[in-house]
C-alpha atoms as a PDB file:
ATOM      1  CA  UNK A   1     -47.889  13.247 -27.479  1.00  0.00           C
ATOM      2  CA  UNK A   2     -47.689   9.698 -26.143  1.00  0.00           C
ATOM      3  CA  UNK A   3     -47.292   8.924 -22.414  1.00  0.00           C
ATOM      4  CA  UNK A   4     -45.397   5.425 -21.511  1.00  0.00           C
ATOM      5  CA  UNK A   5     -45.625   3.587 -17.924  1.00  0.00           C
ATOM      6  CA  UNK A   6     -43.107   1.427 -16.639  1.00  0.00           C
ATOM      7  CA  UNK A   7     -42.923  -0.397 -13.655  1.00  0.00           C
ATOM      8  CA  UNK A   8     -39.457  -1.057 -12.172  1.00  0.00           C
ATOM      9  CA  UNK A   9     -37.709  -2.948 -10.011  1.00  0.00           C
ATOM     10  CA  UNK A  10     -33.906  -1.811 -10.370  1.00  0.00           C
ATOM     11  CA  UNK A  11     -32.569   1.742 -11.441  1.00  0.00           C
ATOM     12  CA  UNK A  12     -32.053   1.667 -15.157  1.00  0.00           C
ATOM     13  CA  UNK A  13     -31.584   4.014 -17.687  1.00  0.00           C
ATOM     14  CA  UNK A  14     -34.317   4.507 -20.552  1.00  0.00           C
ATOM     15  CA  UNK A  15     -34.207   7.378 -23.274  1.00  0.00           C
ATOM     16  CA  UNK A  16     -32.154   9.524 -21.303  1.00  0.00           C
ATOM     17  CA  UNK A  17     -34.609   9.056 -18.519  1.00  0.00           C
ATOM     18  CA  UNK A  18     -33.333   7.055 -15.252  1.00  0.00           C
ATOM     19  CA  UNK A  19     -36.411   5.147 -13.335  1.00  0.00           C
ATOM     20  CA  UNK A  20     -36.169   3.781  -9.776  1.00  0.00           C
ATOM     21  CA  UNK A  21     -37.944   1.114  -7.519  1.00  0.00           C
ATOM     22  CA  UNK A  22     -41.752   2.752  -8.401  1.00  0.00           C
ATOM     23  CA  UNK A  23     -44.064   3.262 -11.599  1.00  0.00           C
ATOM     24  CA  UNK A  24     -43.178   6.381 -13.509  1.00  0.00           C
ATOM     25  CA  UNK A  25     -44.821   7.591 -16.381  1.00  0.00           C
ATOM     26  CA  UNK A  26     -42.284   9.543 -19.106  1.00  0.00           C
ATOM     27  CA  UNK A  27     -43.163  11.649 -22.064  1.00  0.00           C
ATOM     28  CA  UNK A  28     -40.647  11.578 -24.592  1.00  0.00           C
ATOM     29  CA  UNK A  29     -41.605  14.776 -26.342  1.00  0.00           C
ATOM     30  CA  UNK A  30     -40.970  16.283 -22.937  1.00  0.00           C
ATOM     31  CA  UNK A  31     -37.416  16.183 -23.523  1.00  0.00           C
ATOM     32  CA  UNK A  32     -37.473  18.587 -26.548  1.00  0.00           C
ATOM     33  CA  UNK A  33     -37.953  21.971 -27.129  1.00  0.00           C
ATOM     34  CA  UNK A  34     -38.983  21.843 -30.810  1.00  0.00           C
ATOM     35  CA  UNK A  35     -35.976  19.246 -32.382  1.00  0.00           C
ATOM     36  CA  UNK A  36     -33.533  20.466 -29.947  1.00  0.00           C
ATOM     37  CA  UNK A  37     -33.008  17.726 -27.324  1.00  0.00           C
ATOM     38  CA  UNK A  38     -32.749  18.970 -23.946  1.00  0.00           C
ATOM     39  CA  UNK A  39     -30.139  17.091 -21.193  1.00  0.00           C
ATOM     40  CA  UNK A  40     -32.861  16.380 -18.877  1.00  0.00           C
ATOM     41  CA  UNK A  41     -36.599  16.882 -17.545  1.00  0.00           C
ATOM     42  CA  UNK A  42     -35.515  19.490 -15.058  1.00  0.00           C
ATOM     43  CA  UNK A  43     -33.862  21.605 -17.666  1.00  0.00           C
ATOM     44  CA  UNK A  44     -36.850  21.774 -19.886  1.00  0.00           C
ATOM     45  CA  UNK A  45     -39.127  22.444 -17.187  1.00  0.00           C
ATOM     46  CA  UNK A  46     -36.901  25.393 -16.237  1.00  0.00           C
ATOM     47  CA  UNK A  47     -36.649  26.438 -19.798  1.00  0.00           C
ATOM     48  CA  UNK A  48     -40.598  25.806 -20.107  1.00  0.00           C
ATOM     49  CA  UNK A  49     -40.520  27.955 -16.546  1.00  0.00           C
ATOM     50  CA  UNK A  50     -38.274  30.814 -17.963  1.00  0.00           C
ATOM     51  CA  UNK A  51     -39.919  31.387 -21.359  1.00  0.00           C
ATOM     52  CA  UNK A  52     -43.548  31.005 -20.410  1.00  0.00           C
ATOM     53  CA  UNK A  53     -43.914  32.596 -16.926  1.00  0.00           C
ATOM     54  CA  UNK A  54     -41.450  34.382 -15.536  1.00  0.00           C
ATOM     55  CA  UNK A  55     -39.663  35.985 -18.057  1.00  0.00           C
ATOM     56  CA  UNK A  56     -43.168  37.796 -19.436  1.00  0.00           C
ATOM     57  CA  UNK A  57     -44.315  38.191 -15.457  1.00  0.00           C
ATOM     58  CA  UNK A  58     -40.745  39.820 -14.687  1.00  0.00           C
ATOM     59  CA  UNK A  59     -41.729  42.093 -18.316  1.00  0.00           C
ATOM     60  CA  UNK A  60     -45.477  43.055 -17.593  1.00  0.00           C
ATOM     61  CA  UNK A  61     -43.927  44.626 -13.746  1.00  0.00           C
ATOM     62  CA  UNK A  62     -41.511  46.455 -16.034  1.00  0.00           C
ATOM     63  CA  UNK A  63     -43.931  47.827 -18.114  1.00  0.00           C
ATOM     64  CA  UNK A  64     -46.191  49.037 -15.457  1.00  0.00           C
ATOM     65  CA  UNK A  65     -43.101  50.541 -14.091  1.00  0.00           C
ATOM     66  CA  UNK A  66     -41.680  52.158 -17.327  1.00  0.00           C
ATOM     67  CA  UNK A  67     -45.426  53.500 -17.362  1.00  0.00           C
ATOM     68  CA  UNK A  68     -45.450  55.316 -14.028  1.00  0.00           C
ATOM     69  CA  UNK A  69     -41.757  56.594 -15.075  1.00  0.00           C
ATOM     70  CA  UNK A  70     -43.155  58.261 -18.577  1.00  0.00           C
ATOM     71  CA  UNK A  71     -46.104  59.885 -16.305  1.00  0.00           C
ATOM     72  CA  UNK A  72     -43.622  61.199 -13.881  1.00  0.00           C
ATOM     73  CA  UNK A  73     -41.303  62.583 -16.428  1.00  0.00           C
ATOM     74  CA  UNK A  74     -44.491  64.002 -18.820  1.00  0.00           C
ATOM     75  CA  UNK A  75     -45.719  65.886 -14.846  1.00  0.00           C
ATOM     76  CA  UNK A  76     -42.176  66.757 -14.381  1.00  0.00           C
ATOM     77  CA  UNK A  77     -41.791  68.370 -18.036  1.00  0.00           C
ATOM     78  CA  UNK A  78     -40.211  67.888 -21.122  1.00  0.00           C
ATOM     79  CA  UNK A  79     -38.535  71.407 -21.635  1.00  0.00           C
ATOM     80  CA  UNK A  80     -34.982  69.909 -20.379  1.00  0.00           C
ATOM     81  CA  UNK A  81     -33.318  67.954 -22.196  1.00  0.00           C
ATOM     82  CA  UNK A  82     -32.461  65.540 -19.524  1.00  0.00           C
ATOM     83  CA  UNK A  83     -35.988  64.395 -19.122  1.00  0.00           C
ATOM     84  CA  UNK A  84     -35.981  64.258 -23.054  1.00  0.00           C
ATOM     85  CA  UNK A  85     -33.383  61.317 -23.061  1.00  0.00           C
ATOM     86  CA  UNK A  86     -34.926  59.867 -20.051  1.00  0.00           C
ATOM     87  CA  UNK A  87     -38.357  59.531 -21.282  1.00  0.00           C
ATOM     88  CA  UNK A  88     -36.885  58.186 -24.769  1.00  0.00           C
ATOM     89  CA  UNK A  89     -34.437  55.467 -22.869  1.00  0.00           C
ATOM     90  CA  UNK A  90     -38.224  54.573 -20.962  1.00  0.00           C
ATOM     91  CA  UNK A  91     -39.990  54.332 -24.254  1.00  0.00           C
ATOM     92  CA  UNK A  92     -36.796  51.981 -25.655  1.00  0.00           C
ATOM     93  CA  UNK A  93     -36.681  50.012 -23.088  1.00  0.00           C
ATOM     94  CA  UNK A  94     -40.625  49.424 -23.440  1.00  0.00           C
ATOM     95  CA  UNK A  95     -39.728  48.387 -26.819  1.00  0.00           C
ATOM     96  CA  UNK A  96     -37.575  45.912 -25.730  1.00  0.00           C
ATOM     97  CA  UNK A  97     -40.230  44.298 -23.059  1.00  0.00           C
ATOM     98  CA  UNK A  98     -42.076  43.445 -26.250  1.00  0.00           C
ATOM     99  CA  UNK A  99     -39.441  40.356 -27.285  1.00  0.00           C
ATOM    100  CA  UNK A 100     -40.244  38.474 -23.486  1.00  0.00           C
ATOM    101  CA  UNK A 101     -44.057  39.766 -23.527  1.00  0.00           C
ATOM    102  CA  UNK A 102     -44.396  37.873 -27.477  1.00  0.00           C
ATOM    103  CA  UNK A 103     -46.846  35.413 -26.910  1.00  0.00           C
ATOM    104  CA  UNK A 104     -46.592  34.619 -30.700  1.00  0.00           C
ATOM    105  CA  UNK A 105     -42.912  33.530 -29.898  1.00  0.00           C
ATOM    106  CA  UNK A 106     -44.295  31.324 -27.087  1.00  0.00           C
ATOM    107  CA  UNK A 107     -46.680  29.668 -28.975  1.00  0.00           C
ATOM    108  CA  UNK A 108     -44.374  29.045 -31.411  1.00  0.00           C
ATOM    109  CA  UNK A 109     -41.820  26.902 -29.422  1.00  0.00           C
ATOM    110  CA  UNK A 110     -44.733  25.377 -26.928  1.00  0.00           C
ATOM    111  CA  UNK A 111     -47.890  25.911 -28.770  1.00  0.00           C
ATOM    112  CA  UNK A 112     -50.236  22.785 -27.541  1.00  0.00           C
ATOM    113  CA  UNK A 113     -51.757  20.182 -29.558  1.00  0.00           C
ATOM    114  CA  UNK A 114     -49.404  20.184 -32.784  1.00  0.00           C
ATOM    115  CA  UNK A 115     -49.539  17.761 -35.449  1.00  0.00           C
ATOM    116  CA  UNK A 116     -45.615  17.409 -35.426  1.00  0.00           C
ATOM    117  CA  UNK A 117     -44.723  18.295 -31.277  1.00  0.00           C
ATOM    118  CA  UNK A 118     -41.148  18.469 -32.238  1.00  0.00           C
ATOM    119  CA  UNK A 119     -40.824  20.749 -34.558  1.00  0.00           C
ATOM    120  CA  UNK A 120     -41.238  24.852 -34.412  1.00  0.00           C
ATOM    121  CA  UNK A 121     -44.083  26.317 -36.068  1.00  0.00           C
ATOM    122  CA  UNK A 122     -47.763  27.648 -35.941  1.00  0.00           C
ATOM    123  CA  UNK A 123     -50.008  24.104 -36.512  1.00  0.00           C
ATOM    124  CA  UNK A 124     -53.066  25.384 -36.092  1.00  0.00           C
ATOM    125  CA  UNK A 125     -55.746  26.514 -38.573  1.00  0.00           C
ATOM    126  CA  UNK A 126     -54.675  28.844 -41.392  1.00  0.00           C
ATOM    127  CA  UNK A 127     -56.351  32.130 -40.007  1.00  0.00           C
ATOM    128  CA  UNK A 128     -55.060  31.504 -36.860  1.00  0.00           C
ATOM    129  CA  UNK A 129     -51.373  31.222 -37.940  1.00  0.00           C
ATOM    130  CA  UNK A 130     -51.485  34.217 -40.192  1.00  0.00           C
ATOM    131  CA  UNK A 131     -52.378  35.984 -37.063  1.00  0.00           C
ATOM    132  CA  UNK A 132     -49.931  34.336 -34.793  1.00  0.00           C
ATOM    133  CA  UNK A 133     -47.276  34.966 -37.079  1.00  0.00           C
ATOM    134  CA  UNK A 134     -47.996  39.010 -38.253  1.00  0.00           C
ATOM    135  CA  UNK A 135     -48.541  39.445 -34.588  1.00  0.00           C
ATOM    136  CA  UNK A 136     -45.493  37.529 -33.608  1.00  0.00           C
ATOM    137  CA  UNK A 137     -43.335  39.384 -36.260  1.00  0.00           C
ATOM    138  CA  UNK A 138     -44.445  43.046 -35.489  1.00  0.00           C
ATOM    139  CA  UNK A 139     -43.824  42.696 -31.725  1.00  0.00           C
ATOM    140  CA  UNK A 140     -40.257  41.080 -32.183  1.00  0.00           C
ATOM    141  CA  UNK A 141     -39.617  43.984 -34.572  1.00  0.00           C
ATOM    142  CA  UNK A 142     -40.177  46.351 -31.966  1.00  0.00           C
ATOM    143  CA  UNK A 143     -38.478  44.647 -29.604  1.00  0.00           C
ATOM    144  CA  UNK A 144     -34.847  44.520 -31.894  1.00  0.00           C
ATOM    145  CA  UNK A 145     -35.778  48.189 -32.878  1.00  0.00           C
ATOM    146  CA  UNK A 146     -35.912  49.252 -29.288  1.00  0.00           C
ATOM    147  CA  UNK A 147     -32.846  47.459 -28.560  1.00  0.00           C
ATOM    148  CA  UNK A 148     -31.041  49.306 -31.202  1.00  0.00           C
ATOM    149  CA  UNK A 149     -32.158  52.199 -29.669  1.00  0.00           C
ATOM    150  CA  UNK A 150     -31.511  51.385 -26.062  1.00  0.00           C
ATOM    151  CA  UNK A 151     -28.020  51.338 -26.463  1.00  0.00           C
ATOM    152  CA  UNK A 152     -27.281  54.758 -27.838  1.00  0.00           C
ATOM    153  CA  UNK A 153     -29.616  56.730 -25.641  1.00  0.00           C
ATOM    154  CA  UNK A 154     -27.113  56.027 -22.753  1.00  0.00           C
ATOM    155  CA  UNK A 155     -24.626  57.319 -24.280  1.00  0.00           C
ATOM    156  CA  UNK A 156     -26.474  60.697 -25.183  1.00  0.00           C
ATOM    157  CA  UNK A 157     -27.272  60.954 -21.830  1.00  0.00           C
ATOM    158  CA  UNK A 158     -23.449  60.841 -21.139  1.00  0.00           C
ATOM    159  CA  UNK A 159     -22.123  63.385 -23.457  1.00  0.00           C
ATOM    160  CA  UNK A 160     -25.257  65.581 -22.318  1.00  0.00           C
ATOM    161  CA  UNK A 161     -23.941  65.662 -18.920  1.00  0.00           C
ATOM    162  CA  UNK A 162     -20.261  65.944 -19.613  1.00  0.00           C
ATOM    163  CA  UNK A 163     -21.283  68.843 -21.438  1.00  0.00           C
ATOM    164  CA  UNK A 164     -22.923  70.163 -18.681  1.00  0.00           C
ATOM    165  CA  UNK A 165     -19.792  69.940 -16.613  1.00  0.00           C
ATOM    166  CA  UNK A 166     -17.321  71.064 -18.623  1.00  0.00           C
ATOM    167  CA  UNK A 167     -18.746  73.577 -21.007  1.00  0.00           C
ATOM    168  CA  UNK A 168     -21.764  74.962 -18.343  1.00  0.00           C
ATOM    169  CA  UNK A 169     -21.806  78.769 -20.064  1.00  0.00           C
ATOM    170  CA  UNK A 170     -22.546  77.101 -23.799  1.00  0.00           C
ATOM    171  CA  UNK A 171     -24.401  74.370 -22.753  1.00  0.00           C
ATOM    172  CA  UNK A 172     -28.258  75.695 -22.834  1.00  0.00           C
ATOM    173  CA  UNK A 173     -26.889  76.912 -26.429  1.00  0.00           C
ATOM    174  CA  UNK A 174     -25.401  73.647 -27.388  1.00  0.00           C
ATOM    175  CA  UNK A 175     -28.207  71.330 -26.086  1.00  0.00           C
ATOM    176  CA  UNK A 176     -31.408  72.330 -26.814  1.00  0.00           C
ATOM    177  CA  UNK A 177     -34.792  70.796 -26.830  1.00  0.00           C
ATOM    178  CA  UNK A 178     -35.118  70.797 -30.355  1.00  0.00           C
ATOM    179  CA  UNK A 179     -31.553  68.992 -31.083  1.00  0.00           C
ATOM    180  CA  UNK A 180     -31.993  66.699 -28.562  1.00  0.00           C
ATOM    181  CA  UNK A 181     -35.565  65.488 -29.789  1.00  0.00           C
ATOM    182  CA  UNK A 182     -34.056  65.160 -33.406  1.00  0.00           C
ATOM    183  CA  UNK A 183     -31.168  63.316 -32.095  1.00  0.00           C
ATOM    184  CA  UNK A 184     -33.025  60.752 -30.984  1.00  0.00           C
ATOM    185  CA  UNK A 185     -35.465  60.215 -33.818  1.00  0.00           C
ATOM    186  CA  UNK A 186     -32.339  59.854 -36.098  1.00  0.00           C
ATOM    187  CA  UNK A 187     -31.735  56.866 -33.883  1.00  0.00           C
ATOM    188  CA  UNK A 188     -35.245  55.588 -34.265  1.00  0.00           C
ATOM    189  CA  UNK A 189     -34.731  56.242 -37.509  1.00  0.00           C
ATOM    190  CA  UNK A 190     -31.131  54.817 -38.611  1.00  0.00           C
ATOM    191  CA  UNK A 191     -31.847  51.226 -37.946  1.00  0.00           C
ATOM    192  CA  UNK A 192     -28.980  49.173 -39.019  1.00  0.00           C
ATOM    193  CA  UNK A 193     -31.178  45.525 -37.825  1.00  0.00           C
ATOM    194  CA  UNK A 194     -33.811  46.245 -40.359  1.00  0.00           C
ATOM    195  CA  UNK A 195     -32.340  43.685 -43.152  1.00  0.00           C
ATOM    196  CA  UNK A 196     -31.773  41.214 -40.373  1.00  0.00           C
ATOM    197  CA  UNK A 197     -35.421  42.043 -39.397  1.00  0.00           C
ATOM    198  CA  UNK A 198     -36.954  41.073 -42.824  1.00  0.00           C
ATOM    199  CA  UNK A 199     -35.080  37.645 -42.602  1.00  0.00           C
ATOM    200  CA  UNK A 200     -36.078  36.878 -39.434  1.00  0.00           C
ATOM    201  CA  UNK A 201     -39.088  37.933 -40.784  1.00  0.00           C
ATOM    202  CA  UNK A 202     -38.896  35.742 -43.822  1.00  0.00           C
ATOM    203  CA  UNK A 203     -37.682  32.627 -41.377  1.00  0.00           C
ATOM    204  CA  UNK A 204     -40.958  33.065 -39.415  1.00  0.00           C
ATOM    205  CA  UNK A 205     -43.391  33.088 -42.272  1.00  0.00           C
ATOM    206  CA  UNK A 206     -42.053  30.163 -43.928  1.00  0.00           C
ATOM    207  CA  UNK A 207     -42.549  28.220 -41.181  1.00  0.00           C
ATOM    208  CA  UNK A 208     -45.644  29.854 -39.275  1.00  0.00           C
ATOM    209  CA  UNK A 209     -48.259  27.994 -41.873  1.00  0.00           C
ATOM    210  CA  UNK A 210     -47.482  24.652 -40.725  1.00  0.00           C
ATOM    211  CA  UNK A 211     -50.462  22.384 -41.309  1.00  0.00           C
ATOM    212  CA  UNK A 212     -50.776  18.505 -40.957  1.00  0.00           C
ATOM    213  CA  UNK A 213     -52.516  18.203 -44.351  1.00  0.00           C
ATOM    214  CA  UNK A 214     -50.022  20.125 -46.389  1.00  0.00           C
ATOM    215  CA  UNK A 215     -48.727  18.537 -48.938  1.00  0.00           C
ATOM    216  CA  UNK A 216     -45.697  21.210 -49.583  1.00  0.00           C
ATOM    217  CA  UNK A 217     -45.091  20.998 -45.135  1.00  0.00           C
ATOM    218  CA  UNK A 218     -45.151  16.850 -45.592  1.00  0.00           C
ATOM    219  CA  UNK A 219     -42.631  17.218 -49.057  1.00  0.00           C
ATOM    220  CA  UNK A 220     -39.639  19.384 -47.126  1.00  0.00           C
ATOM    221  CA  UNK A 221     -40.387  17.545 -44.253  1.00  0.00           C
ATOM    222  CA  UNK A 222     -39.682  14.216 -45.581  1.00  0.00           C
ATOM    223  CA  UNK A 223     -36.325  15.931 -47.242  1.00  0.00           C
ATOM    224  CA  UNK A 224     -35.347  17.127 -44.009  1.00  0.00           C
ATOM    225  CA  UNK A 225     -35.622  13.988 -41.912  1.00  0.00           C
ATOM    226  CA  UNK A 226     -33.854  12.172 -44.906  1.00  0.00           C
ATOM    227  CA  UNK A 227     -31.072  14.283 -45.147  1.00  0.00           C
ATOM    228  CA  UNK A 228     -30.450  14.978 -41.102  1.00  0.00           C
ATOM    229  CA  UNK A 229     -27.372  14.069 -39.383  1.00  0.00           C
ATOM    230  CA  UNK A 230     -29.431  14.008 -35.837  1.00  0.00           C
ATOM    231  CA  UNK A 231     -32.312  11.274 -36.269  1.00  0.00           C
ATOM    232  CA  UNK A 232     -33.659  12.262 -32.998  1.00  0.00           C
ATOM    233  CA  UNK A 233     -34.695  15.333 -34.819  1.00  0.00           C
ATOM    234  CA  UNK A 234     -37.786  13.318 -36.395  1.00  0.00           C
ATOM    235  CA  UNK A 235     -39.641  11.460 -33.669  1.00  0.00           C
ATOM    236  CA  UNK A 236     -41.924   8.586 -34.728  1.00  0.00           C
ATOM    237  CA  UNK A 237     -44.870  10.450 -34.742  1.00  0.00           C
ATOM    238  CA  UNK A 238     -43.404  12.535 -38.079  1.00  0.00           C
ATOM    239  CA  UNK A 239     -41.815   9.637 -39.792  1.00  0.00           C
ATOM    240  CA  UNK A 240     -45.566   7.782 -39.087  1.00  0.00           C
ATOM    241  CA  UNK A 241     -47.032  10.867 -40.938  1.00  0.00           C
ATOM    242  CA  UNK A 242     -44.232  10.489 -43.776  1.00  0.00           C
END
């Protein structure tokens, strides 16, 4: 990444970047967020902000939290099958903590010193992607699972206590600890997001073993940056490499 100084003496406008009466320094790769072009320097920074600190310092408090709920409800007792619902809808909603707590996903968007700064990938050292990218991919899976799951456990919970109002003599007989359990897994278990899973998964192996040096990477990247209809999507440092 290449820093530029200029020294001004009027406003003008340079790269999407507007300079005034002192000596700024600009990065151009600051503007992007892999080949997407962001509107401004303040907007990536708050995108930078979002993704990297306070969406996985917001996630870790919620996990702590989900863990004192699970202890509560595991004192408390699992023999009712309200506290059977509420400890799954804890353990979903861990599950989803796992797509904002993926550093894999982080790394992947604003990994430091890449080869190619504006484009996604892992451009590192091949053991190191492999492990970026299986660790990466198993944390995002939970995290789609357990939003799956998330939004049907509600719902349980809402037929379990309309049952308790209006059928209260045949609802111990109706509901029982053993139903409710199965219920649930059949959830865990019924995952409709599975095939969109293994493409996602698919997407994020083809483009986790980036390396500077790869002759297959430097081929589809040269097609790519040919065949764009956004030039700004190749800076200079890839068509250099090219």
């Amino acid at each position: 990444m290449e820093n530029v100084s200029y020294l001004v003496t009027k406003e003008f406008t340079v790269q999407n970047a507007t300079f005034s009466w002192e000596k700024t320094t600009l990065s151009y790769e600051a503007y992007y967020v892999c080949w997407f072009q962001t509107s401004s320097y303040e907007e990536y920074i708050t995108y930078l902000g979002m993704m990297c600190y306070v969406n996985p310092a917001v996630s870790f408090v919620g996990l702590i939290s989900n863990m004192i709920s699970l202890a509560i409800l595991r004192r408390s007792g699992l023999h009712k099958p309200s506290n059977i619902l509420l400890f799954g809808l804890v353990i979903a909603d861990s599950m989803c903590l796992s797509t904002t707590l993926n550093y894999g996903i982080i790394l992947f968007y604003f990994g430091p010193n890449k080869p190619f700064s504006r484009l996604c990938g892992f451009q590192y050292v091949d053991s190191l992607n492999v492990y970026l990218a299986v660790t990466s991919i198993i944390m995002e899976f939970i995290g789609f699972w357990g939003q799956y799951v998330n939004t049907w456990i509600p719902i349980l919970i809402t037929l379990e206590r309309l049952l308790a109002i209006f059928r209260p003599m045949t609802f111990k007989s109706i509901v029982t600890k053993r139903r409710t359990i199965a219920l649930q897994l059949s959830f865990h278990k019924n995952n409709n997001d599975i095939k969109e899973q293994v493409e996602v998964i698919n997407l994020v192996q083809s483009s986790s073993l980036i390396n500077k040096n790869n002759a297959y990477f430097n081929v589809n990247l040269r097609h790519f940056c040919n065949n764009t209809s956004n030039p700004h999507r190749c800076g200079a440092d890839v068509h250099e490499s090219l």
